[in-house]
Structures are given as C-alpha cells and as structure tokens.
PDB file of N, CA and C in Angstrom:
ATOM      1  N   UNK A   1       6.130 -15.762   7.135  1.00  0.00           N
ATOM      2  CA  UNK A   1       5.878 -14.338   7.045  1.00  0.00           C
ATOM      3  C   UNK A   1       6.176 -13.733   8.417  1.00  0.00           C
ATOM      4  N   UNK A   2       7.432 -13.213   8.289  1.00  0.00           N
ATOM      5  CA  UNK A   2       7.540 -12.640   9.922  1.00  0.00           C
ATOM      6  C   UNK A   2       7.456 -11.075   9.837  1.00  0.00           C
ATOM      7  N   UNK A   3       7.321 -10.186   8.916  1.00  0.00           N
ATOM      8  CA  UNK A   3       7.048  -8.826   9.679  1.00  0.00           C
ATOM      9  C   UNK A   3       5.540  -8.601   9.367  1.00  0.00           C
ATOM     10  N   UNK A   4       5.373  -7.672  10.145  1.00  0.00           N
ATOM     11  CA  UNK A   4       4.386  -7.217  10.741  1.00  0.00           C
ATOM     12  C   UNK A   4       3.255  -6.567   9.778  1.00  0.00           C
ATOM     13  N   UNK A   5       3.938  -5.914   8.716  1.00  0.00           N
ATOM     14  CA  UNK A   5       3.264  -5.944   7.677  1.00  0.00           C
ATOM     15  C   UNK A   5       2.777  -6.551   6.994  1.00  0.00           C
ATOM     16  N   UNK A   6       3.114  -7.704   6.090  1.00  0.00           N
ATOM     17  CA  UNK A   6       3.258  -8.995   6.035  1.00  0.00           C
ATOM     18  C   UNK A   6       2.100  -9.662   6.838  1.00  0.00           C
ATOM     19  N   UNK A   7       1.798 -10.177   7.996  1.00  0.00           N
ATOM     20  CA  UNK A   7       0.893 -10.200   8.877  1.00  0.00           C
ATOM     21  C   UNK A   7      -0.247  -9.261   8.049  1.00  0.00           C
ATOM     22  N   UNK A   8      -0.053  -8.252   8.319  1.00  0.00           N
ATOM     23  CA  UNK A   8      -0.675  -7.339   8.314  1.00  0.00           C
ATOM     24  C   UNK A   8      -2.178  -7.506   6.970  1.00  0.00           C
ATOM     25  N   UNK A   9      -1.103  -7.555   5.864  1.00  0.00           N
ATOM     26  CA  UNK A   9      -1.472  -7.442   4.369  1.00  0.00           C
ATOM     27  C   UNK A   9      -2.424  -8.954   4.213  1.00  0.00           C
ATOM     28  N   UNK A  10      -1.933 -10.239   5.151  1.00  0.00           N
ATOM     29  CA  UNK A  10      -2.396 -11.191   4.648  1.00  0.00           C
ATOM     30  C   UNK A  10      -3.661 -11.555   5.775  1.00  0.00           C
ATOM     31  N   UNK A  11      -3.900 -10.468   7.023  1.00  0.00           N
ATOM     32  CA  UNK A  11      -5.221 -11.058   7.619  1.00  0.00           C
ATOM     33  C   UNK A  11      -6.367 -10.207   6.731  1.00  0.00           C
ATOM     34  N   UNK A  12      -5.281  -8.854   6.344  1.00  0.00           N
ATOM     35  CA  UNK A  12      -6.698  -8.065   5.263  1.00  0.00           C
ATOM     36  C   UNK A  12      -7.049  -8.751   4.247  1.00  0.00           C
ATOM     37  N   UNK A  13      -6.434  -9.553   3.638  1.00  0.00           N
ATOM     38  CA  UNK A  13      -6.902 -10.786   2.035  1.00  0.00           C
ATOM     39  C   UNK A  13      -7.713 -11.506   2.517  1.00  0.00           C
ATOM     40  N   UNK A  14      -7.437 -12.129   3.696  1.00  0.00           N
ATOM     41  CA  UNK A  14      -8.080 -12.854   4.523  1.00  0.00           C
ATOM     42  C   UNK A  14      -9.560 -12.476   4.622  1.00  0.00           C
ATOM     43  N   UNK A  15      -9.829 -11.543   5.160  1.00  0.00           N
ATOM     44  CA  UNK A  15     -11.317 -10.648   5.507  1.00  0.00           C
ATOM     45  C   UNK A  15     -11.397 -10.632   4.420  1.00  0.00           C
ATOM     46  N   UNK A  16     -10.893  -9.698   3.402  1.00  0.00           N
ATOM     47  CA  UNK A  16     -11.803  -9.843   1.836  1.00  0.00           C
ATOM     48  C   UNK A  16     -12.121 -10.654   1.337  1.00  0.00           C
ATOM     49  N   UNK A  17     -11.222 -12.063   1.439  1.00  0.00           N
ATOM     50  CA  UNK A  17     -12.165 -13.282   1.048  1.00  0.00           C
ATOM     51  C   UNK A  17     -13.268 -13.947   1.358  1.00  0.00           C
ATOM     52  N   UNK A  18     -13.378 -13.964   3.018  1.00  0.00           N
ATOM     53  CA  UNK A  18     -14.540 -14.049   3.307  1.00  0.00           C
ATOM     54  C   UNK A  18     -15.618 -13.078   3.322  1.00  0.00           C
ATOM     55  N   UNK A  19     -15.585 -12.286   2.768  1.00  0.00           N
ATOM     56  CA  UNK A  19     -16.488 -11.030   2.477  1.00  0.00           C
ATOM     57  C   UNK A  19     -17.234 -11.499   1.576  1.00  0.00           C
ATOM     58  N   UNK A  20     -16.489 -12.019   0.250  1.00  0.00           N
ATOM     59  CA  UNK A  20     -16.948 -11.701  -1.148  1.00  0.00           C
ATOM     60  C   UNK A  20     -17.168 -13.629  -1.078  1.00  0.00           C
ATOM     61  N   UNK A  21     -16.348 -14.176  -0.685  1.00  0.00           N
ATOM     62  CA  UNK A  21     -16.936 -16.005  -0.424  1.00  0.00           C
ATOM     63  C   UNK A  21     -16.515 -16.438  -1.350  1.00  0.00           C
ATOM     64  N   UNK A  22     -14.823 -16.331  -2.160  1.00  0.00           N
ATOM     65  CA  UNK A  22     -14.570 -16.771  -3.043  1.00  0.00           C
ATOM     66  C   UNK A  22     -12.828 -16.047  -3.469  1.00  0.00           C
ATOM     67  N   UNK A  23     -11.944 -16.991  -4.129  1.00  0.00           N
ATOM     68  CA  UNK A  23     -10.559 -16.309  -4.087  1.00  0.00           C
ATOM     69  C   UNK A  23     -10.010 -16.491  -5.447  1.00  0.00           C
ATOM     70  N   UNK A  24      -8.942 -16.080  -6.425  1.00  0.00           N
ATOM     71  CA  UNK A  24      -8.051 -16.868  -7.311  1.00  0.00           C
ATOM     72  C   UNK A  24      -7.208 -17.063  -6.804  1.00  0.00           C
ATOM     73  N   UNK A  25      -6.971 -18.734  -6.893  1.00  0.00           N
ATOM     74  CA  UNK A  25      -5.747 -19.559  -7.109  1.00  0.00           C
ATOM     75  C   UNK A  25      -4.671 -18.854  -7.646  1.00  0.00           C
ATOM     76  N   UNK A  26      -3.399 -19.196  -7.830  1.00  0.00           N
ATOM     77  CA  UNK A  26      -2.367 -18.907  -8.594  1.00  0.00           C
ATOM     78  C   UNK A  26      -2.478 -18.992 -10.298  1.00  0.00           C
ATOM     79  N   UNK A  27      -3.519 -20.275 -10.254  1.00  0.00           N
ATOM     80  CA  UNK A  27      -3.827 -20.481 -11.392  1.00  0.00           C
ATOM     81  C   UNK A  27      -4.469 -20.198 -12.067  1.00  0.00           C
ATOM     82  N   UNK A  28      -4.960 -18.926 -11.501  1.00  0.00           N
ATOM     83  CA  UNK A  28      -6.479 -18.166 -11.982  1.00  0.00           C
ATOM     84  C   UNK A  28      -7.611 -18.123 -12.231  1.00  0.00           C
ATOM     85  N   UNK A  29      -8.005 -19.264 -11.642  1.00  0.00           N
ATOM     86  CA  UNK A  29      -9.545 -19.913 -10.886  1.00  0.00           C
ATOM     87  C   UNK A  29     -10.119 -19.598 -10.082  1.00  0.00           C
ATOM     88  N   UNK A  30     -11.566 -19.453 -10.209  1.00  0.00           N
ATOM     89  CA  UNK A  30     -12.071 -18.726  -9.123  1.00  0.00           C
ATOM     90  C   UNK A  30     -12.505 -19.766  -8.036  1.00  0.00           C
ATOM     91  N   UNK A  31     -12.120 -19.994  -6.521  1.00  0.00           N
ATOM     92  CA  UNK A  31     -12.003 -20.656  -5.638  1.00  0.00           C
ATOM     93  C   UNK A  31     -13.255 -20.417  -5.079  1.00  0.00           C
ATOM     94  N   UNK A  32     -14.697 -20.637  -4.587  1.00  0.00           N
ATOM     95  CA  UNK A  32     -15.618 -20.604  -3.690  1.00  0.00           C
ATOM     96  C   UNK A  32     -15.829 -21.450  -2.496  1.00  0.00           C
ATOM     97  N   UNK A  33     -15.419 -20.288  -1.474  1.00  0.00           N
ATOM     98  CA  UNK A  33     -15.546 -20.832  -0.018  1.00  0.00           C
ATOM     99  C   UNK A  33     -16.496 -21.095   0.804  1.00  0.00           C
ATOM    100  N   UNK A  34     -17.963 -20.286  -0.025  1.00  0.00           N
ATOM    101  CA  UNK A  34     -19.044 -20.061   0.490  1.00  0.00           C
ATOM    102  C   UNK A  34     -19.711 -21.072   1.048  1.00  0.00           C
ATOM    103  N   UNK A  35     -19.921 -22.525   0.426  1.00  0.00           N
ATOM    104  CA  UNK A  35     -20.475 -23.203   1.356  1.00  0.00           C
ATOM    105  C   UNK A  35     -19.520 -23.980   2.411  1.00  0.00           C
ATOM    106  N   UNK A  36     -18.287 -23.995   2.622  1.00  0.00           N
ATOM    107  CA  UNK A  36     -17.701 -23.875   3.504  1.00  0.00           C
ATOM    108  C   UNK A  36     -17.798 -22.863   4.904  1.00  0.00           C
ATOM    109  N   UNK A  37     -18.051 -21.682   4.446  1.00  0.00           N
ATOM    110  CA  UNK A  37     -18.407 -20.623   5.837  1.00  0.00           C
ATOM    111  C   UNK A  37     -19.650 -21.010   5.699  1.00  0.00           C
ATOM    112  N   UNK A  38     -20.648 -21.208   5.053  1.00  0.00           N
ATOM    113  CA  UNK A  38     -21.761 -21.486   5.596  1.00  0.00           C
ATOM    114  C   UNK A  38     -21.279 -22.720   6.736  1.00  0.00           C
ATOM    115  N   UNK A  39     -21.111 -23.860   6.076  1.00  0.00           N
ATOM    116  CA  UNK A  39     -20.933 -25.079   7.223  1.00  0.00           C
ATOM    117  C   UNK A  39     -20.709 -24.579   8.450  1.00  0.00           C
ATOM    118  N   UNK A  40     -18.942 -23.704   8.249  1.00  0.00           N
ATOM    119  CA  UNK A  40     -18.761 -23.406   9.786  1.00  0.00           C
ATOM    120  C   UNK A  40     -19.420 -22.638  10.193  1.00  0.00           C
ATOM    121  N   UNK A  41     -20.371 -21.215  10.251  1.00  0.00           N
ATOM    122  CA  UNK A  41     -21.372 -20.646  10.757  1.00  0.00           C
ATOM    123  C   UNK A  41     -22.446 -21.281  11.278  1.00  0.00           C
ATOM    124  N   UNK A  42     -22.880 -22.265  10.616  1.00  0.00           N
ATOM    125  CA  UNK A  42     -24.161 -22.961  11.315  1.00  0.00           C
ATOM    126  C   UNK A  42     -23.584 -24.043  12.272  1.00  0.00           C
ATOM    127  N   UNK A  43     -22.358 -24.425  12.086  1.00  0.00           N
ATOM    128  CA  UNK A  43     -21.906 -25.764  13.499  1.00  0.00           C
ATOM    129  C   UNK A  43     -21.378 -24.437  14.320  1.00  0.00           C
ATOM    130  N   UNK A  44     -21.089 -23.084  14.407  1.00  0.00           N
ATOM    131  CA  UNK A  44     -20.785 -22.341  15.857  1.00  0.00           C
ATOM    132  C   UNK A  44     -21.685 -22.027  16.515  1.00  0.00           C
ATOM    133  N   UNK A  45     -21.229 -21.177  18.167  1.00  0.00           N
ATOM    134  CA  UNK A  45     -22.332 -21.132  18.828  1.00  0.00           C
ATOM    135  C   UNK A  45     -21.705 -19.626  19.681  1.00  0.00           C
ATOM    136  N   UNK A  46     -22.334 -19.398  19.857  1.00  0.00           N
ATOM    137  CA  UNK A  46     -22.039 -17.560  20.705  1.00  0.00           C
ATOM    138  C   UNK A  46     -22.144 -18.343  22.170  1.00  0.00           C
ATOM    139  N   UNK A  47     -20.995 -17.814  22.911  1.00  0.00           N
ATOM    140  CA  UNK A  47     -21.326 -18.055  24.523  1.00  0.00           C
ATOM    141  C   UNK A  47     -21.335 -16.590  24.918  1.00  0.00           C
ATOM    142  N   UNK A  48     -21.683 -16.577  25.903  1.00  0.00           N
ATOM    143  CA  UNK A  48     -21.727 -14.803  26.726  1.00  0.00           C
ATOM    144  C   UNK A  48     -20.644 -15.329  27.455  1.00  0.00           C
ATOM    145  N   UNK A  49     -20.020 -14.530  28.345  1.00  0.00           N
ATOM    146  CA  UNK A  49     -18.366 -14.381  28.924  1.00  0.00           C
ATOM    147  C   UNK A  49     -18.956 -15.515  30.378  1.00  0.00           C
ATOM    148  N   UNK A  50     -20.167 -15.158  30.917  1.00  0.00           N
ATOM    149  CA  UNK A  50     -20.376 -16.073  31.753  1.00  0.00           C
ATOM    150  C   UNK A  50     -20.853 -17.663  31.403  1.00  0.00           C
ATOM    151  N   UNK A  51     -20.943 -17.469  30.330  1.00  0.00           N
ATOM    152  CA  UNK A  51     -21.418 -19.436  30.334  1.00  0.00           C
ATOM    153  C   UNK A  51     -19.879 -19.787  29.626  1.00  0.00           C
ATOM    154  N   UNK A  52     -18.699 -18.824  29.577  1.00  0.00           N
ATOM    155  CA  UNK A  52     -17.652 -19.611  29.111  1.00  0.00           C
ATOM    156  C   UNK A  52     -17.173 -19.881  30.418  1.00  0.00           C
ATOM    157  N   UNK A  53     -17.486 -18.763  31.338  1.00  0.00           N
ATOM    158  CA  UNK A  53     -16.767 -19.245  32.473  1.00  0.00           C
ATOM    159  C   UNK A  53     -16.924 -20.415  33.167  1.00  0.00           C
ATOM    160  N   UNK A  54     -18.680 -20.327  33.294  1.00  0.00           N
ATOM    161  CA  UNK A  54     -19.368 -21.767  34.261  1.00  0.00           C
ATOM    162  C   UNK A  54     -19.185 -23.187  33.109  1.00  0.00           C
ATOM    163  N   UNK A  55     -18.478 -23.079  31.698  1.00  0.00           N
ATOM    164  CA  UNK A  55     -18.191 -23.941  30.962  1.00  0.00           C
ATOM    165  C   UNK A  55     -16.808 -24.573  31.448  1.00  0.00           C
ATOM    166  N   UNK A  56     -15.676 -23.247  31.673  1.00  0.00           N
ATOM    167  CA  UNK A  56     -14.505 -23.451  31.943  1.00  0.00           C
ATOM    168  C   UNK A  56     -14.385 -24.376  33.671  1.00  0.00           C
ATOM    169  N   UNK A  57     -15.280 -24.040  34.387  1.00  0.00           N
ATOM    170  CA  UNK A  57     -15.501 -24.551  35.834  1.00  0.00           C
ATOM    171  C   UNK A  57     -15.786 -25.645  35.925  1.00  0.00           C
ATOM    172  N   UNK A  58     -16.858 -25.956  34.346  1.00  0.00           N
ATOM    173  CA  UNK A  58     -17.140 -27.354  34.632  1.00  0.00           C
ATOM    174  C   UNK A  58     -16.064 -28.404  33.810  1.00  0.00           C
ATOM    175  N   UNK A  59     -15.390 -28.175  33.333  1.00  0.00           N
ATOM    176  CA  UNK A  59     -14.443 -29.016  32.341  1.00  0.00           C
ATOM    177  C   UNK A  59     -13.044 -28.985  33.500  1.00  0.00           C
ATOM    178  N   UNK A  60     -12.665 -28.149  34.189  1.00  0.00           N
ATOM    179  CA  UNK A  60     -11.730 -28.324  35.096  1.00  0.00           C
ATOM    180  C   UNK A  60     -12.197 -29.244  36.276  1.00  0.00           C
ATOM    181  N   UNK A  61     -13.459 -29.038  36.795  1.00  0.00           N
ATOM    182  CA  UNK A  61     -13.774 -29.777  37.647  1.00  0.00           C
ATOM    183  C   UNK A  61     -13.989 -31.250  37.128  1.00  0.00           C
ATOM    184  N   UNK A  62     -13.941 -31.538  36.000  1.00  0.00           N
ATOM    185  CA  UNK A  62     -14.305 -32.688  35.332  1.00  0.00           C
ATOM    186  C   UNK A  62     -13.498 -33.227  34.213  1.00  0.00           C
ATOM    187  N   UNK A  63     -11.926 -32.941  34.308  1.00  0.00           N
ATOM    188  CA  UNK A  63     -11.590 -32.987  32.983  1.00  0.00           C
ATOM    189  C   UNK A  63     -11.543 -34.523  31.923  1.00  0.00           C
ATOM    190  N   UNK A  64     -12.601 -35.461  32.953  1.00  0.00           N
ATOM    191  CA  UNK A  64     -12.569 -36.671  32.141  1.00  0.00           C
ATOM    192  C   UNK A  64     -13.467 -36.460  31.166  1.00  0.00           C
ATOM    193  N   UNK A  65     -14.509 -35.470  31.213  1.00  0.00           N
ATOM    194  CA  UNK A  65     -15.256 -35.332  30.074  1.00  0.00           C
ATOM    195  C   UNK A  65     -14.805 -34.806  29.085  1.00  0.00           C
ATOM    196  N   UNK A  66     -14.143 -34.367  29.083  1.00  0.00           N
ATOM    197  CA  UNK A  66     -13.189 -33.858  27.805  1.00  0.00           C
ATOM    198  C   UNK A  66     -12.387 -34.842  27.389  1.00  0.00           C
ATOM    199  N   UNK A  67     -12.000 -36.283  27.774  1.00  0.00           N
ATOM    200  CA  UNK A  67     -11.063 -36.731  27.186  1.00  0.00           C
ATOM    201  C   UNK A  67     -11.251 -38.374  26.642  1.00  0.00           C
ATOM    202  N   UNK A  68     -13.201 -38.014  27.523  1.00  0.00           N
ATOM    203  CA  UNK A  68     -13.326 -39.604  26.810  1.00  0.00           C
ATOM    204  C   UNK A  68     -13.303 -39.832  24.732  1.00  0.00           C
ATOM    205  N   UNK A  69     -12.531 -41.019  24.388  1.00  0.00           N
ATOM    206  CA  UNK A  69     -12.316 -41.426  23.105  1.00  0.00           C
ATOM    207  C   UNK A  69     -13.643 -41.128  22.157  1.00  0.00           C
ATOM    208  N   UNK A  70     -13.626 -40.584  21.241  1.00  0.00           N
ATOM    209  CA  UNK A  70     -15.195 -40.570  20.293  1.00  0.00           C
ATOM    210  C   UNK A  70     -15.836 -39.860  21.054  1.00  0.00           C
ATOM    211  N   UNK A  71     -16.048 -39.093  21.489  1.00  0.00           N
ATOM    212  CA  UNK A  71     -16.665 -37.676  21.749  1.00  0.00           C
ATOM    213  C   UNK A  71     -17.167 -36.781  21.164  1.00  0.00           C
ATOM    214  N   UNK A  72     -18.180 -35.977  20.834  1.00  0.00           N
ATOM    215  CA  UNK A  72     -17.993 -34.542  20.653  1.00  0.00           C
ATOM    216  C   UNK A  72     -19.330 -34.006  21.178  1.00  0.00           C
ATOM    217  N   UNK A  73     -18.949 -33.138  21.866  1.00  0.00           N
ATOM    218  CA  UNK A  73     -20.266 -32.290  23.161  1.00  0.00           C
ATOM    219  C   UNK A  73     -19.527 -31.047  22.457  1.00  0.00           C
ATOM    220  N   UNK A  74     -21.069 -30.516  22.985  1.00  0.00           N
ATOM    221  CA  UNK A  74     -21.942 -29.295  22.894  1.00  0.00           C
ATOM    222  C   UNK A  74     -22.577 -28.933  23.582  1.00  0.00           C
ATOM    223  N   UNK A  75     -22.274 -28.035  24.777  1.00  0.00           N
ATOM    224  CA  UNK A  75     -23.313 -27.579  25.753  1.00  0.00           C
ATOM    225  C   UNK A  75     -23.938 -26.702  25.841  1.00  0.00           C
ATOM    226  N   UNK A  76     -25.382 -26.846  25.911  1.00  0.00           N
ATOM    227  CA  UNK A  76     -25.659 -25.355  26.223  1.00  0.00           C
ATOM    228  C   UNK A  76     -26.854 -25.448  27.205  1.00  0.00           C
ATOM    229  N   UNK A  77     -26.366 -23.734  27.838  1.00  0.00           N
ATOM    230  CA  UNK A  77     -27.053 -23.732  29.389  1.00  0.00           C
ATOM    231  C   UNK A  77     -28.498 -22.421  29.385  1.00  0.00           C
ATOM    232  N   UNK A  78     -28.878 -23.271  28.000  1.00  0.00           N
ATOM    233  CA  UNK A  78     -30.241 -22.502  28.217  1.00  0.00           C
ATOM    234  C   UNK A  78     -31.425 -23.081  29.287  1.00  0.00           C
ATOM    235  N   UNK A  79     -31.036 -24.625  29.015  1.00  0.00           N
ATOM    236  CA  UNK A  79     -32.086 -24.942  30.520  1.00  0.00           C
ATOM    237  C   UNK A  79     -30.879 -25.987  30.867  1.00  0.00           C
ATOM    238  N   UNK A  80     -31.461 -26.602  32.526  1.00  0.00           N
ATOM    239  CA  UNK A  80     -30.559 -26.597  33.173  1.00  0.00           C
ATOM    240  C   UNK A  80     -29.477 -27.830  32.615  1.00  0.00           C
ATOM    241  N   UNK A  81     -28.766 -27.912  32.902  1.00  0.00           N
ATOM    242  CA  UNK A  81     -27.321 -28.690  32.198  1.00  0.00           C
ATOM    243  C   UNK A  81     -27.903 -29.698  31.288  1.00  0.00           C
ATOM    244  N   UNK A  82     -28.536 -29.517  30.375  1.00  0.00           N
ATOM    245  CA  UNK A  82     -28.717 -30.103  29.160  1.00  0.00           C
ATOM    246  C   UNK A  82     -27.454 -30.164  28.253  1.00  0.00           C
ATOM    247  N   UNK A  83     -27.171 -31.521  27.705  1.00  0.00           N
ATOM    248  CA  UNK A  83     -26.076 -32.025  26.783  1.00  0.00           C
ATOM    249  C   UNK A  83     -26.394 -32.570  25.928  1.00  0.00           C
ATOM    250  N   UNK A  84     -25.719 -32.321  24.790  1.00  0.00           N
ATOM    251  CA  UNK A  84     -25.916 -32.943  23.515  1.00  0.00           C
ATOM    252  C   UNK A  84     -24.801 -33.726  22.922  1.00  0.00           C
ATOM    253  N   UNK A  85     -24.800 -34.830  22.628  1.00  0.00           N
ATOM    254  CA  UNK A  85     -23.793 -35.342  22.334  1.00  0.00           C
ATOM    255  C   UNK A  85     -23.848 -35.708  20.669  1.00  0.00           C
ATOM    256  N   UNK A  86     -22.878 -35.587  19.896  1.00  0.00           N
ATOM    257  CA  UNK A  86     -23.402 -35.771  18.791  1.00  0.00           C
ATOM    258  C   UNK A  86     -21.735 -37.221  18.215  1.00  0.00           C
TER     259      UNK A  86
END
C-alpha cells in the first residue's frame, strides 16, 4: 500500500478495530481481538520521558545487559534500581 491514502484508510480500520475488539474476515466471521489487547495492555508499562532517558543511559552504558541469551527485563525506577527479571 504505497499512497498515502491508502495508509491513511487502513490505520483508521485499524483504530476501529480496536475500539469495538473484534473484525470480519474475508470470510465473514466475526474475528475477536479482545483478549489479545487485553494481554498486551496488562504486559505494557507507561515511562515518563525521563525514566526513558535514565533507561536509555543505562542500556548504552551497559549494552551487555541487553544482549545476554534468555532474557527478558523490566525495569522500573519507582524505588531505587529495582529489576525484575522474568
């Protein structure tokens, strides 16, 4: 889809689907996404512009933590550098 309209038409389907939490197929089935956005809503996390930054400071200063094998962190800097590794 390269024009702009196009674009356009398919991020608005986009939003309406997740509005209403559910789509038809081609095949005329009704598709429910809902517990899917649930999943991803409850695994995200809001940063404020400054804990992306002191996030971004610490992953440059450290970029082995980002690359050890079987990983997955989650930080958060409500008290002091507490990590969660899951």
């Amino acid at each position: 889809m390269r024009s702009r309209s196009g674009r356009a038409n398919l991020a608005k389907t986009t939003l309406q689907v997740m509005d209403v939490g559910r789509y038809v197929n081609p095949q005329g089935e009704s598709v429910s996404i809902a517990e899917a956005m649930e999943a991803c809503n409850a695994g995200s996390e809001f940063y404020t512009p400054g804990e992306l930054e002191r996030l971004r400071e610490e992953v440059v200063s450290d970029p082995a933590l980002m690359t050890e094998p079987g990983l997955n962190w989650r930080m958060r800097r409500r008290s002091k550098e507490r990590m969660r590794w899951h």
